[in-house]
Structures are given as structure tokens and as C-alpha cells.
N, C-alpha and C. Protein backbone atom coordinates (compact mmCIF):
# COMPACT_ATOMS: atom_id res chain seq x y z
N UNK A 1 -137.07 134.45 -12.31
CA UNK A 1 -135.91 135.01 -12.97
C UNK A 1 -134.86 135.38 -11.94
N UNK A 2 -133.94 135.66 -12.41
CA UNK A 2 -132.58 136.40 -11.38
C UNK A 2 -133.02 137.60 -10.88
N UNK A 3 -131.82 138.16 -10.04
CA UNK A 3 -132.45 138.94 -9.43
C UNK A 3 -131.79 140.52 -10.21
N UNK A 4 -132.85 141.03 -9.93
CA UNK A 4 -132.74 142.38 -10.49
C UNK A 4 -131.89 143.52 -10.30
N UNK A 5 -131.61 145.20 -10.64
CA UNK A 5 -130.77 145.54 -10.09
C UNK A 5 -131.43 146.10 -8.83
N UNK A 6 -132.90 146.23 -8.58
CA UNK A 6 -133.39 147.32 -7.21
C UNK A 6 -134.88 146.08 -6.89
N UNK A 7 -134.54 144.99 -7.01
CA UNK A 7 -135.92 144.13 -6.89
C UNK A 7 -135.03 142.94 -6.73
N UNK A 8 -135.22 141.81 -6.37
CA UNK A 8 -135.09 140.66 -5.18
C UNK A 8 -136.64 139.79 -6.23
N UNK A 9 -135.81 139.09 -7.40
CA UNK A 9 -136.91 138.12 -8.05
C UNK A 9 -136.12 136.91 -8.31
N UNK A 10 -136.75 135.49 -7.62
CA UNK A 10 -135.76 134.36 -7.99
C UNK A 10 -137.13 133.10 -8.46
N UNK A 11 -136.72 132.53 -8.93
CA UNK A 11 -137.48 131.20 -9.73
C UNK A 11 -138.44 130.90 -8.25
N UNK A 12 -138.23 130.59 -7.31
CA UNK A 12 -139.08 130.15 -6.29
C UNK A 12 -139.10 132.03 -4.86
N UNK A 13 -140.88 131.56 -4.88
CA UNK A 13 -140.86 133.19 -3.90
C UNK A 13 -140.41 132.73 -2.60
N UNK A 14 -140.09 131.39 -2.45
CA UNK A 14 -139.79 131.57 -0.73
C UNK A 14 -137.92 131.25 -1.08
N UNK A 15 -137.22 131.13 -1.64
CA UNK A 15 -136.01 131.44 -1.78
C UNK A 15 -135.15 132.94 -1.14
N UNK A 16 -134.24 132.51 -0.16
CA UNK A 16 -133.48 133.16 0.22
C UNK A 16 -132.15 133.62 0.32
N UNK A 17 -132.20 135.14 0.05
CA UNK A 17 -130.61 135.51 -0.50
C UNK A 17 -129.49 134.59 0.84
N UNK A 18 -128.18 134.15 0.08
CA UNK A 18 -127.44 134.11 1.21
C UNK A 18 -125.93 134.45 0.38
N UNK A 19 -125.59 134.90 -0.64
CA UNK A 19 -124.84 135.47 -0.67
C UNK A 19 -124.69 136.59 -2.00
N UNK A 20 -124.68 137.56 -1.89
CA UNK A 20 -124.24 138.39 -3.18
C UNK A 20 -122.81 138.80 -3.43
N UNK A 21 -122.31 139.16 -4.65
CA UNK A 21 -120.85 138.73 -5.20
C UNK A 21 -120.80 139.85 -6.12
N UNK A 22 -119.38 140.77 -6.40
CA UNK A 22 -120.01 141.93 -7.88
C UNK A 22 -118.23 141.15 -8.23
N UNK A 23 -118.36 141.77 -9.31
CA UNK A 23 -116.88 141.74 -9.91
C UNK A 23 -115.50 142.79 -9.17
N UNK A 24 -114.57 142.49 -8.56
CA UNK A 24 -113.53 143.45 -7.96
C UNK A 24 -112.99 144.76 -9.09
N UNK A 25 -113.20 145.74 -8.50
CA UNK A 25 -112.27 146.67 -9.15
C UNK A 25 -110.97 146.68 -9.18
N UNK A 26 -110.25 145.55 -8.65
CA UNK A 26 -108.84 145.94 -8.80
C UNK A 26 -108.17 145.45 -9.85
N UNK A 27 -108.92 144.28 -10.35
CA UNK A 27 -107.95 144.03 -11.78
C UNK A 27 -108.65 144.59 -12.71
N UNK A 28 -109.29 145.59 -13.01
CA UNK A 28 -110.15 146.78 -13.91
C UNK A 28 -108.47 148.07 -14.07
N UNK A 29 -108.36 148.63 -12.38
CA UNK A 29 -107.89 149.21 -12.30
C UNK A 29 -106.26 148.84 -12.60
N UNK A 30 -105.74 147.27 -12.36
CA UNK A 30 -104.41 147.16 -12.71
C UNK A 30 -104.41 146.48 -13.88
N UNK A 31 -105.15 146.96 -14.35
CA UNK A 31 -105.07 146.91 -15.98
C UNK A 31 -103.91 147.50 -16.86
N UNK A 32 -104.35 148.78 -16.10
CA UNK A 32 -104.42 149.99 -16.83
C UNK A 32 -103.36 150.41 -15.87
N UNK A 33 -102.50 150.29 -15.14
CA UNK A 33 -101.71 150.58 -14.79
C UNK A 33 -100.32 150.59 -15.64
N UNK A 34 -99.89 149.40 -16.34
CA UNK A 34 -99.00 149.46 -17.02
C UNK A 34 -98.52 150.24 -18.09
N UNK A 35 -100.07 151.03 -18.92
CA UNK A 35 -99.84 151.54 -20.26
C UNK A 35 -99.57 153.44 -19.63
N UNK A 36 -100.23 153.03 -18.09
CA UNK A 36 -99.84 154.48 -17.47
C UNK A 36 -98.57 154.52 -16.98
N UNK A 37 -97.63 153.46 -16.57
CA UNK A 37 -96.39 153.71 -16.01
C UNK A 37 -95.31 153.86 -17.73
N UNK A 38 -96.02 153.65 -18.53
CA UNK A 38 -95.34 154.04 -19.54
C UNK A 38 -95.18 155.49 -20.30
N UNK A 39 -96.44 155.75 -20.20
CA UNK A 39 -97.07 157.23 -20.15
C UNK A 39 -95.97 157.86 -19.55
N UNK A 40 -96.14 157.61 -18.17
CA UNK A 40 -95.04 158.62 -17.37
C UNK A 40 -93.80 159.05 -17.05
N UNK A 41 -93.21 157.54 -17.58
CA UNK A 41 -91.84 157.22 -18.28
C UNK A 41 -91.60 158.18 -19.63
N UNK A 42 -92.12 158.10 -20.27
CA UNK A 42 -92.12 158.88 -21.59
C UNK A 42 -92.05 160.02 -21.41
N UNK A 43 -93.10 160.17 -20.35
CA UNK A 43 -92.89 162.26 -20.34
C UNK A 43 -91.82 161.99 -19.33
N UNK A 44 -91.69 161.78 -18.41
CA UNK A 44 -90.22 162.29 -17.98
C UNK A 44 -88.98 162.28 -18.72
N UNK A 45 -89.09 161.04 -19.61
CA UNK A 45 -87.63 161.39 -20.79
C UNK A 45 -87.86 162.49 -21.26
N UNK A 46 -88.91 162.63 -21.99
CA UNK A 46 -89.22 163.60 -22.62
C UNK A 46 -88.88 165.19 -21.69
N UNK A 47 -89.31 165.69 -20.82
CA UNK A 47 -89.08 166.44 -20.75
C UNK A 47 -88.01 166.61 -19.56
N UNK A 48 -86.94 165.47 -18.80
CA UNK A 48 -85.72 165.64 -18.68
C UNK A 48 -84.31 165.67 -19.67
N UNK A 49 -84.65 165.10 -21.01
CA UNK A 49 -83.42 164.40 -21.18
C UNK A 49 -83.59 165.22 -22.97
N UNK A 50 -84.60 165.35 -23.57
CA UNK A 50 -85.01 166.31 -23.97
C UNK A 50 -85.66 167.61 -24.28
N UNK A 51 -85.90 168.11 -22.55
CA UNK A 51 -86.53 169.10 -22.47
C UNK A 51 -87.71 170.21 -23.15
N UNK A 52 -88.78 168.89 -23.18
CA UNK A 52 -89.61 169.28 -23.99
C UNK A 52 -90.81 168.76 -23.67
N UNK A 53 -91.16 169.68 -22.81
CA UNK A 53 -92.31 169.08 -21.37
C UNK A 53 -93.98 169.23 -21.91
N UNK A 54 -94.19 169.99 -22.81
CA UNK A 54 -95.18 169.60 -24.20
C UNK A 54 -95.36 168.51 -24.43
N UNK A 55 -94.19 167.78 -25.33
CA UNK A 55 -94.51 167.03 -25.61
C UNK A 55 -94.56 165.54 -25.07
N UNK A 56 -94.03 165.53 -23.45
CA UNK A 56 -94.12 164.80 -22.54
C UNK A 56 -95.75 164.80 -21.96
N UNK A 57 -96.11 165.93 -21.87
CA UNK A 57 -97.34 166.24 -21.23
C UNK A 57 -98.50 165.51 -22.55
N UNK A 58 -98.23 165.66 -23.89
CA UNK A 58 -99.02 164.91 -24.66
C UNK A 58 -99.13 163.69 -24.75
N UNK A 59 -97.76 163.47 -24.52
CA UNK A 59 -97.28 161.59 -24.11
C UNK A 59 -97.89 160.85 -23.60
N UNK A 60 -98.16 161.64 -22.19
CA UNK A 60 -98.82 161.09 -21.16
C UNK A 60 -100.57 161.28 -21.09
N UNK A 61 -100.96 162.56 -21.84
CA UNK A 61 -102.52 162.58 -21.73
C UNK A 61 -102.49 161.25 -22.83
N UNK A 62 -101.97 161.12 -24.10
CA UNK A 62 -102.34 159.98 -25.05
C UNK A 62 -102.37 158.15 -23.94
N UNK A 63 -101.32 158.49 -23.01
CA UNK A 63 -101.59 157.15 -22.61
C UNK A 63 -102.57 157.39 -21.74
N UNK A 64 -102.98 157.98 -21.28
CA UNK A 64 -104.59 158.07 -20.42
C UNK A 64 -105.46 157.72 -20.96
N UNK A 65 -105.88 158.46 -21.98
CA UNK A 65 -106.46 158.03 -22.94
C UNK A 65 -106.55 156.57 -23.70
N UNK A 66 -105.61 156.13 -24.23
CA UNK A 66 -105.06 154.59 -24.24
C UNK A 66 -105.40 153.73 -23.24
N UNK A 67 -105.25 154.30 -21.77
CA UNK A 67 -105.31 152.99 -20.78
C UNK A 67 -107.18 153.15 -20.93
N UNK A 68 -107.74 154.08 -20.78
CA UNK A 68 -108.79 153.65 -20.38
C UNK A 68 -109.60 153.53 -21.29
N UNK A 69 -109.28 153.86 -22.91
CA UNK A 69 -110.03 152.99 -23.96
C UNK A 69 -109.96 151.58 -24.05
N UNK A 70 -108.63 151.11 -23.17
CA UNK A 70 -108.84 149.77 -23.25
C UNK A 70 -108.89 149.11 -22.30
N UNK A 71 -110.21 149.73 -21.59
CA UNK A 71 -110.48 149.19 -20.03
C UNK A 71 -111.72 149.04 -20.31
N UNK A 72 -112.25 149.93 -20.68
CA UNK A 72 -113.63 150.21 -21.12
C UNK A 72 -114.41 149.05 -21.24
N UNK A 73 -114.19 147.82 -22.04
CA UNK A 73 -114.66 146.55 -21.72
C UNK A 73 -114.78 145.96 -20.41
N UNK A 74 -113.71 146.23 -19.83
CA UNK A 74 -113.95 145.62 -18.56
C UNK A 74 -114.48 146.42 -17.33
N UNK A 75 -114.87 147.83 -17.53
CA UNK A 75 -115.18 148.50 -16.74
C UNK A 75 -116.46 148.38 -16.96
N UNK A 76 -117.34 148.11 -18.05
CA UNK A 76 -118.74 147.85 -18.85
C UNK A 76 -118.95 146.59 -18.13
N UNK A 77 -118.63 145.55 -18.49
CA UNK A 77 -118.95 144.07 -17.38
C UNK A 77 -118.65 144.66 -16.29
N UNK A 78 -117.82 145.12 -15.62
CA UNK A 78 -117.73 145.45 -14.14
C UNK A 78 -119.37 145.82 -13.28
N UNK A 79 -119.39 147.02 -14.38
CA UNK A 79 -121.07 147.52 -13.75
C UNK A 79 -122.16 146.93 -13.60
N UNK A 80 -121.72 145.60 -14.58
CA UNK A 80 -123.28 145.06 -14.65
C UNK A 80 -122.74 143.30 -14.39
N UNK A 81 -122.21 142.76 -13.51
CA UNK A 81 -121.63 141.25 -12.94
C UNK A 81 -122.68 141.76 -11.70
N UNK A 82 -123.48 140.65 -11.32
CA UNK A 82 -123.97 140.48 -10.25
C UNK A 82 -124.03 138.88 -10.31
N UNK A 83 -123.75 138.33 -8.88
CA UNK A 83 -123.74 136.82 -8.42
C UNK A 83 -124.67 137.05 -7.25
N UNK A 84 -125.70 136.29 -7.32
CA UNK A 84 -126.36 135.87 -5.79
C UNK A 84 -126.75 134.23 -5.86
N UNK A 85 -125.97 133.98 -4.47
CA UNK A 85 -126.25 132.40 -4.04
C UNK A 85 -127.80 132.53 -3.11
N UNK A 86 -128.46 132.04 -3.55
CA UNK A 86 -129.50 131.84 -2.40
C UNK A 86 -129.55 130.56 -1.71
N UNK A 87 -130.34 129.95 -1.31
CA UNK A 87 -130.30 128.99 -0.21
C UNK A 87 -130.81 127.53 -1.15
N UNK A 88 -131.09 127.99 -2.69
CA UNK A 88 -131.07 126.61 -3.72
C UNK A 88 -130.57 126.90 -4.79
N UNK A 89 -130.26 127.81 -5.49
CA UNK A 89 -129.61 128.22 -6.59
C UNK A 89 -128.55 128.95 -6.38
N UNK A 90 -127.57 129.00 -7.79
CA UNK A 90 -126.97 130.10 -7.97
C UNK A 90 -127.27 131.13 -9.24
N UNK A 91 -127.30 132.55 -8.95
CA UNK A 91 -128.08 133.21 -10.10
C UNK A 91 -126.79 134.23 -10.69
N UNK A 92 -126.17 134.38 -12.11
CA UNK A 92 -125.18 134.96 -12.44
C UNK A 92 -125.83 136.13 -13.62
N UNK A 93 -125.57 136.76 -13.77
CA UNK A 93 -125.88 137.59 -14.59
C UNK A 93 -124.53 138.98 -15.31
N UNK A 94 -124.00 138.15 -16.28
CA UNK A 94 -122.97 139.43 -16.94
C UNK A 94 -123.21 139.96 -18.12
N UNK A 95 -122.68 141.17 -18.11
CA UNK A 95 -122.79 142.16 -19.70
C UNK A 95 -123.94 142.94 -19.14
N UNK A 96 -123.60 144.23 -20.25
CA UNK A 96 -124.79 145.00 -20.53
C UNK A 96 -125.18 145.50 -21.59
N UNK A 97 -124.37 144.86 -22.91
CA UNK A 97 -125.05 144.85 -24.02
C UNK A 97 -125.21 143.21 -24.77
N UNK A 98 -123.84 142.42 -24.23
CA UNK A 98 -124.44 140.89 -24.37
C UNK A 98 -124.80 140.47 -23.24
N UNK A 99 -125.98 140.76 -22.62
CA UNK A 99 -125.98 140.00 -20.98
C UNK A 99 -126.73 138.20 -21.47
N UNK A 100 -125.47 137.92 -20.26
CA UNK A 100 -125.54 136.48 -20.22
C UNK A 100 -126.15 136.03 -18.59
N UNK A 101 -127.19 135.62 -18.41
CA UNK A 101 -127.94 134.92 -17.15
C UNK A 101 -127.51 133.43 -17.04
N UNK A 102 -127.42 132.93 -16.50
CA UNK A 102 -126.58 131.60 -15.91
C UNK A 102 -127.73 131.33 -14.62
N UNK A 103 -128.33 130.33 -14.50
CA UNK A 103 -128.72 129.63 -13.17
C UNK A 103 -128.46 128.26 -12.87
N UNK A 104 -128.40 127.80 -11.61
CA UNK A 104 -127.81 126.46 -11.87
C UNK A 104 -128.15 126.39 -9.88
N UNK A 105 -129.21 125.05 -10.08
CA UNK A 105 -129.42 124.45 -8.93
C UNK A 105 -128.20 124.04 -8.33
N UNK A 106 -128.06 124.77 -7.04
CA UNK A 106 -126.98 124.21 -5.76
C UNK A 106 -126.70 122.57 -5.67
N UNK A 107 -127.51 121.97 -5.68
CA UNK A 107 -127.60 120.55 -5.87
C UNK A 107 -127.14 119.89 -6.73
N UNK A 108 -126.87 120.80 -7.73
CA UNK A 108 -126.67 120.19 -9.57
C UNK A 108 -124.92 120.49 -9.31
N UNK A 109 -124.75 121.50 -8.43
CA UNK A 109 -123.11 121.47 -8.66
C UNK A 109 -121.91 120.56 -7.75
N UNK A 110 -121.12 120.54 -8.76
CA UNK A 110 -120.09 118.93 -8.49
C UNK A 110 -118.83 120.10 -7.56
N UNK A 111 -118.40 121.15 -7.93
CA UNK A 111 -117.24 121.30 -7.78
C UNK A 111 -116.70 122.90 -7.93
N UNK A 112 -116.62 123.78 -7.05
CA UNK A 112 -116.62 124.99 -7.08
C UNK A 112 -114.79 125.41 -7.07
N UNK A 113 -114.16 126.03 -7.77
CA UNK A 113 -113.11 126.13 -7.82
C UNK A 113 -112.12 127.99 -8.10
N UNK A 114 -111.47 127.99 -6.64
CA UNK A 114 -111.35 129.37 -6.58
C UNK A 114 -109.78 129.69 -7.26
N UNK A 115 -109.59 130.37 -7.68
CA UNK A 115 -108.73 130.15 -8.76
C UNK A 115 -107.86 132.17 -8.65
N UNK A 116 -107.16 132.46 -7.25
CA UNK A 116 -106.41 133.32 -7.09
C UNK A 116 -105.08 133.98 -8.16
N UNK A 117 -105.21 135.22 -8.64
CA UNK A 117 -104.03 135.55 -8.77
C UNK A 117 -102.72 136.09 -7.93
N UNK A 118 -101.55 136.63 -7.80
CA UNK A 118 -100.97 136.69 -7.06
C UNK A 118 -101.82 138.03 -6.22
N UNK A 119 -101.86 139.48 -7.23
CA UNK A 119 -102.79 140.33 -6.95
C UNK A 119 -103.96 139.73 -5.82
N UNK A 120 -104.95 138.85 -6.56
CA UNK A 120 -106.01 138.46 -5.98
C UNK A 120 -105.83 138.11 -4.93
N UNK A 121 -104.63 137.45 -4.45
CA UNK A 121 -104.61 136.34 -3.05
C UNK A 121 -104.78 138.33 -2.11
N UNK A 122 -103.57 139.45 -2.33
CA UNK A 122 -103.63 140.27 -1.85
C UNK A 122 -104.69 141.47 -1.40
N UNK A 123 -105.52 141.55 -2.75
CA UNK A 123 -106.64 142.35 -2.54
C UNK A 123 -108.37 142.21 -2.55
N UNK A 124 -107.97 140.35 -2.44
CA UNK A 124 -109.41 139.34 -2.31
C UNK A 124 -110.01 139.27 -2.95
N UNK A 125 -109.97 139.20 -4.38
CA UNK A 125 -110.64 138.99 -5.53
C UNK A 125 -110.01 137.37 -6.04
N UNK A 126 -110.74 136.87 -7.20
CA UNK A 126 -110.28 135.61 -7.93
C UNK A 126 -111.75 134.94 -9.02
N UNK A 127 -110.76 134.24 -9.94
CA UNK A 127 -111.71 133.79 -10.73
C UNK A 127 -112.51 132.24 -10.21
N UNK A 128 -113.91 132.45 -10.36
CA UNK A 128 -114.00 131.16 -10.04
C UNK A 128 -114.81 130.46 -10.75
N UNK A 129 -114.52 128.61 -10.74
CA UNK A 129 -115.04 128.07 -11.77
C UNK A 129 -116.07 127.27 -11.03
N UNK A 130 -117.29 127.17 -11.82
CA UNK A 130 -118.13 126.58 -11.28
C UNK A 130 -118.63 125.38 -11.87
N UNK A 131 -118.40 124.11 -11.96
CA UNK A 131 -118.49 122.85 -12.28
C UNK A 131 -120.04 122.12 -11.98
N UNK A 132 -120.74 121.78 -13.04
CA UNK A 132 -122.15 120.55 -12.69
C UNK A 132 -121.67 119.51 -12.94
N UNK A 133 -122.69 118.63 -12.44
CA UNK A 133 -122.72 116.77 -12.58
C UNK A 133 -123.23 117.18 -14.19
N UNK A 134 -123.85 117.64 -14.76
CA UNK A 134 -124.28 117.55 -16.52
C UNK A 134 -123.10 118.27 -16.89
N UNK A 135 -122.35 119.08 -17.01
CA UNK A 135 -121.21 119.36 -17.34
C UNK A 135 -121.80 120.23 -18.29
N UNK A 136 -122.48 120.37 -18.95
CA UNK A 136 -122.73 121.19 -20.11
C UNK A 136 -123.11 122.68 -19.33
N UNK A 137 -123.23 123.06 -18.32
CA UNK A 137 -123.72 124.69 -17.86
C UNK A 137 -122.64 124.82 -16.78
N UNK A 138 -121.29 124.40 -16.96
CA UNK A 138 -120.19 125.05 -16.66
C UNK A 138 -119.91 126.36 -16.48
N UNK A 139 -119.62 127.06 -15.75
CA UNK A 139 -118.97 128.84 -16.12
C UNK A 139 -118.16 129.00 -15.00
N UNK A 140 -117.74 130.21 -15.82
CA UNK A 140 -116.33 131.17 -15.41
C UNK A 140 -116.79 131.88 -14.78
N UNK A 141 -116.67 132.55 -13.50
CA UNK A 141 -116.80 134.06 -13.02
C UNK A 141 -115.49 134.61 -12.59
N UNK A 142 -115.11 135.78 -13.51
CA UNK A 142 -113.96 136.43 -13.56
C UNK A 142 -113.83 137.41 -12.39
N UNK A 143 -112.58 137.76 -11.74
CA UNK A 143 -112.66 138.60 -11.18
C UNK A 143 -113.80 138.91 -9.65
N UNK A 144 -114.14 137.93 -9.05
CA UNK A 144 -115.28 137.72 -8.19
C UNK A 144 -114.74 138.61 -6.82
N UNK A 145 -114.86 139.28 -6.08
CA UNK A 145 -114.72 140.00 -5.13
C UNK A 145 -115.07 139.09 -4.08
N UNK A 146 -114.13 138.73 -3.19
CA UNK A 146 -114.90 137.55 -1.73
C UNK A 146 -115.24 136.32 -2.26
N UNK A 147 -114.27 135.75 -3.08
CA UNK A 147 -113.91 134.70 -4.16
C UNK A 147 -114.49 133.49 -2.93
N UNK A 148 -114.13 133.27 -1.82
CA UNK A 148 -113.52 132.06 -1.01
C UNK A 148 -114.46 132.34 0.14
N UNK A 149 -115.77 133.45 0.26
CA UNK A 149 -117.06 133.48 1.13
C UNK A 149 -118.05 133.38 0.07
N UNK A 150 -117.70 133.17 -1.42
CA UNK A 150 -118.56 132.51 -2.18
C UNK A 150 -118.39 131.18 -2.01
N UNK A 151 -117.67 130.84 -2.17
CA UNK A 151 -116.98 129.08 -2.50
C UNK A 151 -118.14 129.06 -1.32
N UNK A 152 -117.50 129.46 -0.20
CA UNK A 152 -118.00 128.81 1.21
C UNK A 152 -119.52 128.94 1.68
N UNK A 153 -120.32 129.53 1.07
CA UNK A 153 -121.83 129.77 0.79
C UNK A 153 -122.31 128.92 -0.21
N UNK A 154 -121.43 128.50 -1.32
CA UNK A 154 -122.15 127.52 -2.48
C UNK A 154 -122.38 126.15 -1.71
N UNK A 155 -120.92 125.82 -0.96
CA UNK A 155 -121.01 124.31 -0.48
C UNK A 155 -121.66 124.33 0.43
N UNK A 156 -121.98 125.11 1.53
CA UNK A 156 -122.74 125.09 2.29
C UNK A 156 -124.12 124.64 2.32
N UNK A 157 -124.44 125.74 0.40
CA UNK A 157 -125.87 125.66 0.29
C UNK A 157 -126.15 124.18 -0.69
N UNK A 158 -125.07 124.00 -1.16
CA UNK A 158 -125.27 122.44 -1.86
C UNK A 158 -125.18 121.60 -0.98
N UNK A 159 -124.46 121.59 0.51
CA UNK A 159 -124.39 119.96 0.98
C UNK A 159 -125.83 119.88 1.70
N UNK A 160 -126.00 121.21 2.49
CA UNK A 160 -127.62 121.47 3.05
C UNK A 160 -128.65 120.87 1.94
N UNK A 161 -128.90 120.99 0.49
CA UNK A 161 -129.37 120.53 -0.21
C UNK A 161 -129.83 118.83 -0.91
N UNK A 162 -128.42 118.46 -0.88
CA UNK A 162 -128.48 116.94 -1.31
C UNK A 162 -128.72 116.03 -0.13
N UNK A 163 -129.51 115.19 -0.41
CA UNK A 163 -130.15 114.30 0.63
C UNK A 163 -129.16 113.28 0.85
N UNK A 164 -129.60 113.59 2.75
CA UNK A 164 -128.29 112.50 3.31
C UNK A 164 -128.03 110.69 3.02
N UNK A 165 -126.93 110.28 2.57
CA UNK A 165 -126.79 109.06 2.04
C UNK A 165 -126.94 108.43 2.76
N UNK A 166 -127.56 106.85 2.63
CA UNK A 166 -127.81 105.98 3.00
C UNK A 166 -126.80 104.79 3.93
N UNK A 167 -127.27 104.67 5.10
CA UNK A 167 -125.62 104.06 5.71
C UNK A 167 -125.54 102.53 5.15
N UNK A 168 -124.18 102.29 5.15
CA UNK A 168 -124.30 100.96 4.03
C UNK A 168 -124.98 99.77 5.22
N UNK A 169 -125.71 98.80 4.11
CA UNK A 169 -125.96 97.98 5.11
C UNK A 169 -125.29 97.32 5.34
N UNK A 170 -125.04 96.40 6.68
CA UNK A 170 -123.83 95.31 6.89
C UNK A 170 -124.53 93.97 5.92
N UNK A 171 -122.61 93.19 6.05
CA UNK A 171 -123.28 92.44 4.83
C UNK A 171 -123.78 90.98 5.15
N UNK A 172 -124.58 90.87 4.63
CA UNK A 172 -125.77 89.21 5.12
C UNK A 172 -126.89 89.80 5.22
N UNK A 173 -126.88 91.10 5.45
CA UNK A 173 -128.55 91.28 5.73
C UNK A 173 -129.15 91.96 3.97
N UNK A 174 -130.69 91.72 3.57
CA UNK A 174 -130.88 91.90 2.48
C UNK A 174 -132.28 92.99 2.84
């Protein structure tokens, strides 16, 4: 099975970790930034322009409240995203009331794709897509923290994996 949150369990016992991955807190946190710069906008009208710092001060606890009821989803996957590449698989595991497990032999994958936002390029997070030769066990990992020392641990551990090709033979000989 994947690996656990305080135990180290993978499909094969001589398998070795070589990279672990959680989800970034920063697009959790700039989420919720916007419904707070509104918040604060509000109470300052409020209590410059109508002087009524009550009801500015309610303004603003309601958008607190607001931002982080609707973070709450993503702060819930946040806690519980774990990625580990080991040295033949990759093991994904998200949610903690729909948890979804994902494994997928290093060997089996065609095409790892890191996929930056402007944010992300700045505070090293990004989504990344992970592509097979069967195409059908495709996935998304949102928000990946060290987006591009994953990439660079998958291919590593896939080209180490697939057996070296055959040099062509010259031609006349059979």
C-alpha cells in the first residue's frame, strides 16, 4: 500500500523513498486573501466616510469568517495530500473524507508536466500533470510544493527504470 502518515509501507519492501511532496500553503492562503481585502475596504468606508466603526468592525469579522469558510475545502485536502516518488513508483494519496490513492509504476509514465502559476513560479508551488502510456490512470496534483524537484525525481526514476534500447542494427546484416 502507500505510504502512511507515521509508517513507510509501499507495494514492494525493498523500495526506496526518493522523493516526498505535500500540497503548498500558499494558494490555500491566497485564496482568501481577496474576500479579506474586501473586508477591510468596507470597514474603512465604513468607519471613515461614515463613521461607524461598529459596523465596519462587523464588516470585517463577517469577511473572516467568509474567507475561511470558503477555504475550508482546501485547507482539508491540504492536510491530508501526500506524494512520495520512490525509486519504482509513484504513490499519491488525497482527501480525508473522499481519500483518493493513485499508484502508478515509474515505468508506466509517458510524460510529467509542471504547470506554474504566476504566484507559483514565485513561491514554488504548481500543478502537475502526470501522464501514462495506458492513459486511463492520468492525474492532477494541485498545488504541489517543489513542483520541478518532483518532475526531476519522476524522470530520473523512470529513465533509471526502462530498459536500455537496442542499437539499431546496420543495414544488410540480419
Amino acid at each position: 500500500m502507500a505510504r502512511r502518515k507515521n509508517s513507510r509501507e509501499f507495494d514492494s519492501p525493498d523500495e526506496q523513498e526518493v522523493f516526498h511532496a505535500k500540497e503548498s500553503w500558499i494558494p490555500v492562503v491566497l485564496g482568501a486573501l481577496p474576500i479579506l481585502l474586501v473586508g477591510i475596504v468596507a470597514c474603512v468606508i465604513a468607519w471613515r466616510f461614515f463613521d461607524k466603526m461598529q459596523i465596519g468592525l462587523i464588516i470585517l469579522g463577517v469577511s473572516v469568517v467568509v474567507a475561511l469558510v470558503t477555504r475550508i475545502p482546501r485547507i482539508i485536502a491540504n492536510l491530508d495530500t501526500d506524494v512520495v516518488v520512490t525509486d519504482r513508483r509513484l504513490y499519491a494519496r488525497t482527501g480525508i473524507i473522499d481519500i483518493k490513492d493513485q499508484v502508478c509504476d515509474l515505468s508506466n509514465i509517458s510524460d510529467v508536466t509542471v504547470d506554474p502559476s504566476v504566484c507559483g513560479r514565485i513561491f514554488d508551488y504548481a500543478d502537475v500533470r502526470i501522464q501514462t502510456y495506458a492513459g486511463e490512470s492520468d492525474f492532477v496534483l494541485r498545488g504541489i510544493a517543489h513542483a520541478y524537484e518532483m518532475r526531476s525525481a519522476i524522470s530520473t526514476g523512470a529513465d533509471s527504470l526502462r530498459t536500455p534500447q537496442q542499437p539499431p542494427r546496420p543495414r544488410g546484416m540480419r
